[in-house]
C-alpha atoms as a PDB file:
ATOM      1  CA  UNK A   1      13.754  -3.686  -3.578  1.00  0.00           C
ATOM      2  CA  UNK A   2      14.651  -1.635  -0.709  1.00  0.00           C
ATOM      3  CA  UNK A   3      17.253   0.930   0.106  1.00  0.00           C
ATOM      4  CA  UNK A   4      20.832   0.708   1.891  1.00  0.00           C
ATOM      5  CA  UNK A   5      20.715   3.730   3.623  1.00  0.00           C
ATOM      6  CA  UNK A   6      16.710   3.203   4.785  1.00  0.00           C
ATOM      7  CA  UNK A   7      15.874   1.625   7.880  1.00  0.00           C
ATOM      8  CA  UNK A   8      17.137  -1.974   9.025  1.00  0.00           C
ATOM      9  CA  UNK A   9      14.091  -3.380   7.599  1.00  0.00           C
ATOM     10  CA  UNK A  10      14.620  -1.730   4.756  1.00  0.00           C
ATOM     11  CA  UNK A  11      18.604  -3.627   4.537  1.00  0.00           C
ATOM     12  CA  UNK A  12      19.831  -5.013   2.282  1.00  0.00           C
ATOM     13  CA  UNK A  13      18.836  -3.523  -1.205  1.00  0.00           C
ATOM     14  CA  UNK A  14      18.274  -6.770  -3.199  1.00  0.00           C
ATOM     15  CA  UNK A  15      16.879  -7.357  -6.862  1.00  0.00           C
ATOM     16  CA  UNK A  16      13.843  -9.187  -7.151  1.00  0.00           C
ATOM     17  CA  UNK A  17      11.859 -10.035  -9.823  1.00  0.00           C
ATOM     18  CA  UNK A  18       7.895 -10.049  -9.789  1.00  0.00           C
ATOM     19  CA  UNK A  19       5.866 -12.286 -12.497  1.00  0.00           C
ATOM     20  CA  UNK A  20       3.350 -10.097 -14.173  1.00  0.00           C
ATOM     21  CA  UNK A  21       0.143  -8.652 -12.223  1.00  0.00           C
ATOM     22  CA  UNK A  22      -2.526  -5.787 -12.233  1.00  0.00           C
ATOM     23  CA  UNK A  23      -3.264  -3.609  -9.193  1.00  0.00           C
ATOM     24  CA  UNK A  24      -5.694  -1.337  -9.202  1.00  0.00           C
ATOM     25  CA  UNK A  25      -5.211   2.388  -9.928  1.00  0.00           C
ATOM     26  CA  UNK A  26      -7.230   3.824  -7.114  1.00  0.00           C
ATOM     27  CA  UNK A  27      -7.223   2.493  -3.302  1.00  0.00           C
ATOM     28  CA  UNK A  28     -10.626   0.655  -2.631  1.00  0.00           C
ATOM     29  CA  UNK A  29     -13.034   3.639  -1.815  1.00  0.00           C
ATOM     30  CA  UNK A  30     -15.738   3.712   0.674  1.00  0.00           C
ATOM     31  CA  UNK A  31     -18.095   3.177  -1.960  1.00  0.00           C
ATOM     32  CA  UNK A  32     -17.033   0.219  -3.356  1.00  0.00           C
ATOM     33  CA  UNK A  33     -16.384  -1.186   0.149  1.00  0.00           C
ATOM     34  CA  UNK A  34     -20.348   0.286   0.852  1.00  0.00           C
ATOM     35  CA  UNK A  35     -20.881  -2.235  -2.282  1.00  0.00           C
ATOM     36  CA  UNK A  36     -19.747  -5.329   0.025  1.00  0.00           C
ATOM     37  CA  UNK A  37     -21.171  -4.529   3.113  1.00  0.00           C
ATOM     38  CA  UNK A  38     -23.124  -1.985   4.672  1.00  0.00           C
ATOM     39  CA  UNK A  39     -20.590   0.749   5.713  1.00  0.00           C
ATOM     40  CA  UNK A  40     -20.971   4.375   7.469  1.00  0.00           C
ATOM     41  CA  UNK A  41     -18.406   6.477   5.118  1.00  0.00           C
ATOM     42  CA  UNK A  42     -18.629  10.489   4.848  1.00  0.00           C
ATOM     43  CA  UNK A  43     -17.287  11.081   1.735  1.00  0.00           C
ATOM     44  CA  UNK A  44     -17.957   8.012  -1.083  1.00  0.00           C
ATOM     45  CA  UNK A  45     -14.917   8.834  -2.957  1.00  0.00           C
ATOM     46  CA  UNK A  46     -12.208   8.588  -0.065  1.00  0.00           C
ATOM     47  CA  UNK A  47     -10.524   5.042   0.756  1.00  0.00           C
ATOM     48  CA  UNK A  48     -12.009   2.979   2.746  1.00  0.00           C
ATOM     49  CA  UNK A  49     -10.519   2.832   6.427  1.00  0.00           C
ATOM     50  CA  UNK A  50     -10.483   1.210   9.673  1.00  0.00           C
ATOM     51  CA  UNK A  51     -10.969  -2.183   7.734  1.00  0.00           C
ATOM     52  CA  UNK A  52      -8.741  -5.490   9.376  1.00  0.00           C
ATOM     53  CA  UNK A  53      -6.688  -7.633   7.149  1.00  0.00           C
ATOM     54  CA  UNK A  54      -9.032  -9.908   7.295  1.00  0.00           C
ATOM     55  CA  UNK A  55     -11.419  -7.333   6.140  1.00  0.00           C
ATOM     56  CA  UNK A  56      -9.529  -6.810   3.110  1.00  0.00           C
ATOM     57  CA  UNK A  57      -9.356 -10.314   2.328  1.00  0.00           C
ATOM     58  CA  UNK A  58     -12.886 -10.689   2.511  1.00  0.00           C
ATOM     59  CA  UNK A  59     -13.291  -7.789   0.210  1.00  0.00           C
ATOM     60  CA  UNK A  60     -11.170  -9.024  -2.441  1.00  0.00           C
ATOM     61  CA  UNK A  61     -13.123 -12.621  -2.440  1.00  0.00           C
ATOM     62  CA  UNK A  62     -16.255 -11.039  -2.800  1.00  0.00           C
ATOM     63  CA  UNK A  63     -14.848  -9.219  -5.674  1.00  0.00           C
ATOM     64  CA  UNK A  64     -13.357 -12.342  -7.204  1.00  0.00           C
ATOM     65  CA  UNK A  65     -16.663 -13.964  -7.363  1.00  0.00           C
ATOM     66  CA  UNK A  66     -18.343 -10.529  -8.948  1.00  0.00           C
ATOM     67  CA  UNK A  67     -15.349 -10.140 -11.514  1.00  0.00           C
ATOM     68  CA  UNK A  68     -14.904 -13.848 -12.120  1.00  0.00           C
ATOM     69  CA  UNK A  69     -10.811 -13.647 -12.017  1.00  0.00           C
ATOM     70  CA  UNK A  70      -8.589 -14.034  -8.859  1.00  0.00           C
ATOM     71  CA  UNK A  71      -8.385 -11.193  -6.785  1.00  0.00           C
ATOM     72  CA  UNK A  72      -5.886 -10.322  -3.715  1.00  0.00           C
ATOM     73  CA  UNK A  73      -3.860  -8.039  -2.330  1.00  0.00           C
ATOM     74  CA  UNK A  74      -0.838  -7.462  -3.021  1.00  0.00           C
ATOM     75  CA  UNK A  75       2.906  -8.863  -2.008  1.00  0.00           C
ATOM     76  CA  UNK A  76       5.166  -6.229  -0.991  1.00  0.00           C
ATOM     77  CA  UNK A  77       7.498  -6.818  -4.020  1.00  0.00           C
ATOM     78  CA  UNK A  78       4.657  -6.313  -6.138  1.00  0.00           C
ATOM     79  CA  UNK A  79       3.462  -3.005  -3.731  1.00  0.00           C
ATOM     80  CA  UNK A  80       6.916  -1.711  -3.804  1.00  0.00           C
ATOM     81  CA  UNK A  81       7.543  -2.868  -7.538  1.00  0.00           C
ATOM     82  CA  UNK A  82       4.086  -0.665  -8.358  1.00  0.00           C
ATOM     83  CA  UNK A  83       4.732   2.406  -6.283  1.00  0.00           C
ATOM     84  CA  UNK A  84       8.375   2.995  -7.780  1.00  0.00           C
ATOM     85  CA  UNK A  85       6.134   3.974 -11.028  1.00  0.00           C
ATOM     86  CA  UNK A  86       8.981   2.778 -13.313  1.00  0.00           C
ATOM     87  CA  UNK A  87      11.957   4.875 -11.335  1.00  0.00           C
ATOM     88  CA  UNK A  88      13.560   1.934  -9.617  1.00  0.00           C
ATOM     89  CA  UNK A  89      16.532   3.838  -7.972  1.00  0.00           C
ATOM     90  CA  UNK A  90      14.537   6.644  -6.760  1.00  0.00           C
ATOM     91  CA  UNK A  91      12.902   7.199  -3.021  1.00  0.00           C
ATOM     92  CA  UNK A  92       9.526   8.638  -3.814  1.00  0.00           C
ATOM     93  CA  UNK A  93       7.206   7.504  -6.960  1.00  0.00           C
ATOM     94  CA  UNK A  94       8.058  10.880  -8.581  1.00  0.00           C
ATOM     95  CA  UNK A  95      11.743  10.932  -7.677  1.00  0.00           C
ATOM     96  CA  UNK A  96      13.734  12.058  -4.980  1.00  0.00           C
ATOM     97  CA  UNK A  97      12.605  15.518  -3.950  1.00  0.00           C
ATOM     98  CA  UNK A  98      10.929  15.594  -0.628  1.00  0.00           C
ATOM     99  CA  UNK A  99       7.629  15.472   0.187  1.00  0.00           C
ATOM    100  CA  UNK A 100       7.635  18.979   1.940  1.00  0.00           C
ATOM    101  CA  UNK A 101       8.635  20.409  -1.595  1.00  0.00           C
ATOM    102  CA  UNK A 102       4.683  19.178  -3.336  1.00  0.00           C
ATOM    103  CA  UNK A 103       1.935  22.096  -3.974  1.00  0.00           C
ATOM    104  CA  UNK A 104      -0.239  22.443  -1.003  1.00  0.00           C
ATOM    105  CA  UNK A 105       1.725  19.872   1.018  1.00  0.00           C
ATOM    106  CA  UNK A 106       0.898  21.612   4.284  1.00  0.00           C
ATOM    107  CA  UNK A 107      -2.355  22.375   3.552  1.00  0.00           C
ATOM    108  CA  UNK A 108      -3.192  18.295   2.970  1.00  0.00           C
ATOM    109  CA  UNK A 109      -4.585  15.779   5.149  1.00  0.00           C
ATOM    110  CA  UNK A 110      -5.658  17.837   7.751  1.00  0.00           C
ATOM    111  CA  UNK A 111      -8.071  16.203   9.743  1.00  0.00           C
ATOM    112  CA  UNK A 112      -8.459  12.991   7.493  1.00  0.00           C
ATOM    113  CA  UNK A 113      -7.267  10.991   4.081  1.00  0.00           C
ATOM    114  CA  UNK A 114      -8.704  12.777   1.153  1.00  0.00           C
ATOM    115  CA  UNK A 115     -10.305  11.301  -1.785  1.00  0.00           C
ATOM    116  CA  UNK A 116      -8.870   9.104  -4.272  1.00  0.00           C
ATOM    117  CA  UNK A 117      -6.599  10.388  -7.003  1.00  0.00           C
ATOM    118  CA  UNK A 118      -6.271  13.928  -5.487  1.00  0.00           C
ATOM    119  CA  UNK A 119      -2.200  13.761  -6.699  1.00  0.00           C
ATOM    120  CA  UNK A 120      -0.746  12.602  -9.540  1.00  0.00           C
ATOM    121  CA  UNK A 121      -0.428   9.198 -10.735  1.00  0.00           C
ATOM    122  CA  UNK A 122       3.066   8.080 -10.717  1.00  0.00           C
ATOM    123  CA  UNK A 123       4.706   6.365 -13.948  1.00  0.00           C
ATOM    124  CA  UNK A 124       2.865   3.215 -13.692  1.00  0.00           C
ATOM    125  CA  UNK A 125      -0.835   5.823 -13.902  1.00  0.00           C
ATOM    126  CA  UNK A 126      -1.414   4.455 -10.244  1.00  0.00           C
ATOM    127  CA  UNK A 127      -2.960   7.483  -7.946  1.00  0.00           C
ATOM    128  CA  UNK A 128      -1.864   7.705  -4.245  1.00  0.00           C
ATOM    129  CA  UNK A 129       1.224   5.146  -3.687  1.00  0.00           C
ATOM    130  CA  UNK A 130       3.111   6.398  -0.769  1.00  0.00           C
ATOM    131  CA  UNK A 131       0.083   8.274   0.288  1.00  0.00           C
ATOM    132  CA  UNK A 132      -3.627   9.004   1.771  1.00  0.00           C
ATOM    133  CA  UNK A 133      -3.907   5.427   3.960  1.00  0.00           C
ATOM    134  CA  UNK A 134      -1.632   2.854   4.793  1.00  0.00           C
ATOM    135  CA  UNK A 135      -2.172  -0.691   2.255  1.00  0.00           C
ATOM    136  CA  UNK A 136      -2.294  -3.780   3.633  1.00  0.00           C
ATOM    137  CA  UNK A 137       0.105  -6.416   2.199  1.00  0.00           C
ATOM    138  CA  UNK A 138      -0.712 -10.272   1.858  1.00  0.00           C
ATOM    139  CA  UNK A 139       2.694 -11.004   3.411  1.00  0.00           C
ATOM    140  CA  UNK A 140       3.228 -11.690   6.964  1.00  0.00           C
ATOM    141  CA  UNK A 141       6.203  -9.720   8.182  1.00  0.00           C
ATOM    142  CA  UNK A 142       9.288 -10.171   9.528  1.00  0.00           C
ATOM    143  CA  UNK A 143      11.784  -7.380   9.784  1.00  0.00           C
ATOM    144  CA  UNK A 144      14.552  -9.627   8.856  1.00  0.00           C
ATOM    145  CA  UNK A 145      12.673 -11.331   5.797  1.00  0.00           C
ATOM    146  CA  UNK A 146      14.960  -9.377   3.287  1.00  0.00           C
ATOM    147  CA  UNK A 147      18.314 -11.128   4.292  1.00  0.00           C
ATOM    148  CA  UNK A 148      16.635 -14.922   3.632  1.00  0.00           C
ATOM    149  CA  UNK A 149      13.725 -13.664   0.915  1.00  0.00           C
ATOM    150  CA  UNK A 150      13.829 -15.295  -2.425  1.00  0.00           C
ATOM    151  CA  UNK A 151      14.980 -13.475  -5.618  1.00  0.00           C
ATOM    152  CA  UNK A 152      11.725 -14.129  -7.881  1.00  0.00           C
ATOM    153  CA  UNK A 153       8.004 -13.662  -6.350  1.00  0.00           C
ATOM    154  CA  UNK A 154       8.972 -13.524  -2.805  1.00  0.00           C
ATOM    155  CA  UNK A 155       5.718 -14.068  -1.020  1.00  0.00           C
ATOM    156  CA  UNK A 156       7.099 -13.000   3.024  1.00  0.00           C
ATOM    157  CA  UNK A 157       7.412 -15.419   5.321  1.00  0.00           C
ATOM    158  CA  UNK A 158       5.206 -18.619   6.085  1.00  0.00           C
ATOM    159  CA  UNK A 159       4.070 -17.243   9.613  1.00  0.00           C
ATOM    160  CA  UNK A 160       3.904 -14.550  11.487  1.00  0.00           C
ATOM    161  CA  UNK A 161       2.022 -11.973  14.127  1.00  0.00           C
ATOM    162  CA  UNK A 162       1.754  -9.180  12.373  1.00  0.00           C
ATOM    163  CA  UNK A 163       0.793  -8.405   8.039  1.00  0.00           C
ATOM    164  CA  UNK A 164       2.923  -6.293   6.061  1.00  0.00           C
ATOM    165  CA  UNK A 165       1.815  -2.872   4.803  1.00  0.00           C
ATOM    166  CA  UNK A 166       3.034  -0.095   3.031  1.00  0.00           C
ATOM    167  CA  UNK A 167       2.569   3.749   2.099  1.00  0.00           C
ATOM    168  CA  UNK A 168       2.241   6.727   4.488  1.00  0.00           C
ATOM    169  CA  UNK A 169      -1.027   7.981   5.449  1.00  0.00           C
ATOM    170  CA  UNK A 170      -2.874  11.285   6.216  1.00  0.00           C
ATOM    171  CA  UNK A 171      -1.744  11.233  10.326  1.00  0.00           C
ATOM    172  CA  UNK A 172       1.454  11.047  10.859  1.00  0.00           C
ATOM    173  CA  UNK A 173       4.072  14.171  10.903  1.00  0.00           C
ATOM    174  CA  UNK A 174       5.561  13.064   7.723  1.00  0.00           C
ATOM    175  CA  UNK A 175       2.098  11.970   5.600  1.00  0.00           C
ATOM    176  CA  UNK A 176       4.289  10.348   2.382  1.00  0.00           C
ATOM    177  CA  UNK A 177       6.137   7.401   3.255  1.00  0.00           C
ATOM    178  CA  UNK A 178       8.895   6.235   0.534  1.00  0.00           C
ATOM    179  CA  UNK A 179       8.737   3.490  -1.700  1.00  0.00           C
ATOM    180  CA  UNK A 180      11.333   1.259   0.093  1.00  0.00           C
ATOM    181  CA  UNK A 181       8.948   2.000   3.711  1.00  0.00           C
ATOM    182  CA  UNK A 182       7.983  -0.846   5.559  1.00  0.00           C
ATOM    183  CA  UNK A 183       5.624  -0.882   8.450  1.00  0.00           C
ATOM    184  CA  UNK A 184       3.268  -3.558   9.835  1.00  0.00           C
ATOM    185  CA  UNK A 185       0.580  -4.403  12.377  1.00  0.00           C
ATOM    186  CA  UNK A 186      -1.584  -7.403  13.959  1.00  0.00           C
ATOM    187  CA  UNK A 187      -3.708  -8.340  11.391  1.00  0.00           C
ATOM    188  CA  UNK A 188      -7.024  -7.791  13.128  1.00  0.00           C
ATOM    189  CA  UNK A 189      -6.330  -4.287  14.254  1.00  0.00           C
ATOM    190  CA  UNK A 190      -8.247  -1.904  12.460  1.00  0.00           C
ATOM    191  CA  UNK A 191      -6.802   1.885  12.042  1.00  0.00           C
ATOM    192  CA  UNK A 192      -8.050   5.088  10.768  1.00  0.00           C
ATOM    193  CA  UNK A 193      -5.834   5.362   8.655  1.00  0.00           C
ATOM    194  CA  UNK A 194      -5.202   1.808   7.411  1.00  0.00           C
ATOM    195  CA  UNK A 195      -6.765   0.982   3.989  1.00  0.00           C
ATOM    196  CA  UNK A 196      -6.287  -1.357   0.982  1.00  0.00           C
ATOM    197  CA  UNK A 197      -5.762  -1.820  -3.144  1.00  0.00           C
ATOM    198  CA  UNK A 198      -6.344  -4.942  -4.973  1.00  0.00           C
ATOM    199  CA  UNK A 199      -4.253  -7.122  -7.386  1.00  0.00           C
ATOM    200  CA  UNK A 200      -4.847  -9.254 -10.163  1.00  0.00           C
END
């Protein structure tokens, strides 16, 4: 988990072991979020966005009471575990060539994310890690957590201001973040381009 040469929240590469879990192939779509509450979306199939943490959270209770099993999001060892698609060493979920170097990488996210499962699923057969929206974590962060974080399950710290989350989205300059990628915000902000998986 992580990478040396990455950002200083990113420091220090560390091996970390995750007990087994299930996250969803797809990011949670603004139809099943129209499922949970009444929602202005226009397009069904693209993620859901401008949902809170706390949004999310609610989401994924509601679902745990349809689907009768524990549902959450994930931790960001499990996220970053998930998105690395069973290529632990490399930057990107299919390797280590740039994101510039994809078919039709100009021509993508435009003016918004797209729909689900427009690329191809990584190793793992999960669809848009690193990409579309931003996923929210469960973890609070703490841009140091990495040099104190424990070796099996780590969870992120007890407190905090701001919730982990992870993957690039459709509007920034560069629109696919890396696996190792780190980035956070309050949790009851609500972005356009913020949006969320579940885990099992």
């Amino acid at each position: 988990m992580g990478q040396d040469d990455g950002r200083d929240e990113e420091r220090p590469l560390h091996r970390v072991t995750v007990a087994t879990f299930r996250l969803c192939r797809f990011q949670v779509t603004n139809a099943d979020y129209a499922d949970f509450r009444a929602f202005a979306n226009d397009c069904a199939e693209k993620p859901v966005t401008s949902v809170s943490w706390f949004d999310a959270v609610e989401f994924c209770r509601w679902l745990a009471r349809r689907w009768a099993t524990p549902v959450r999001l994930p931790t960001e060892a499990e996220w970053e575990f998930a998105a690395r698609g069973g290529l632990p060493h490399s930057q990107f979920p299919w390797g280590d060539a740039p994101p510039a170097t994809r078919a039709n990488y100009a021509a993508r996210w435009i003016e918004g994310p797209e729909p689900v499962a427009t690329s191809e699923p990584n190793g793992y057969g999960l669809y848009d890690m690193c990409e579309n929206v931003h996923e929210w974590c469960s973890d609070w962060y703490d841009p140091r957590y990495y040099e104190i974080s424990p070796a099996d399950n780590p969870r992120g710290p007890e407190h905090g201001t701001r919730r982990a989350s992870r993957g690039g989205a459709w509007r920034h300059h560069i629109k696919i973040a890396r696996c190792a990628a780190r980035s956070s915000i309050p949790p009851e902000f609500r972005y356009a381009d913020y949006g969320f998986r579940v885990a099992v």
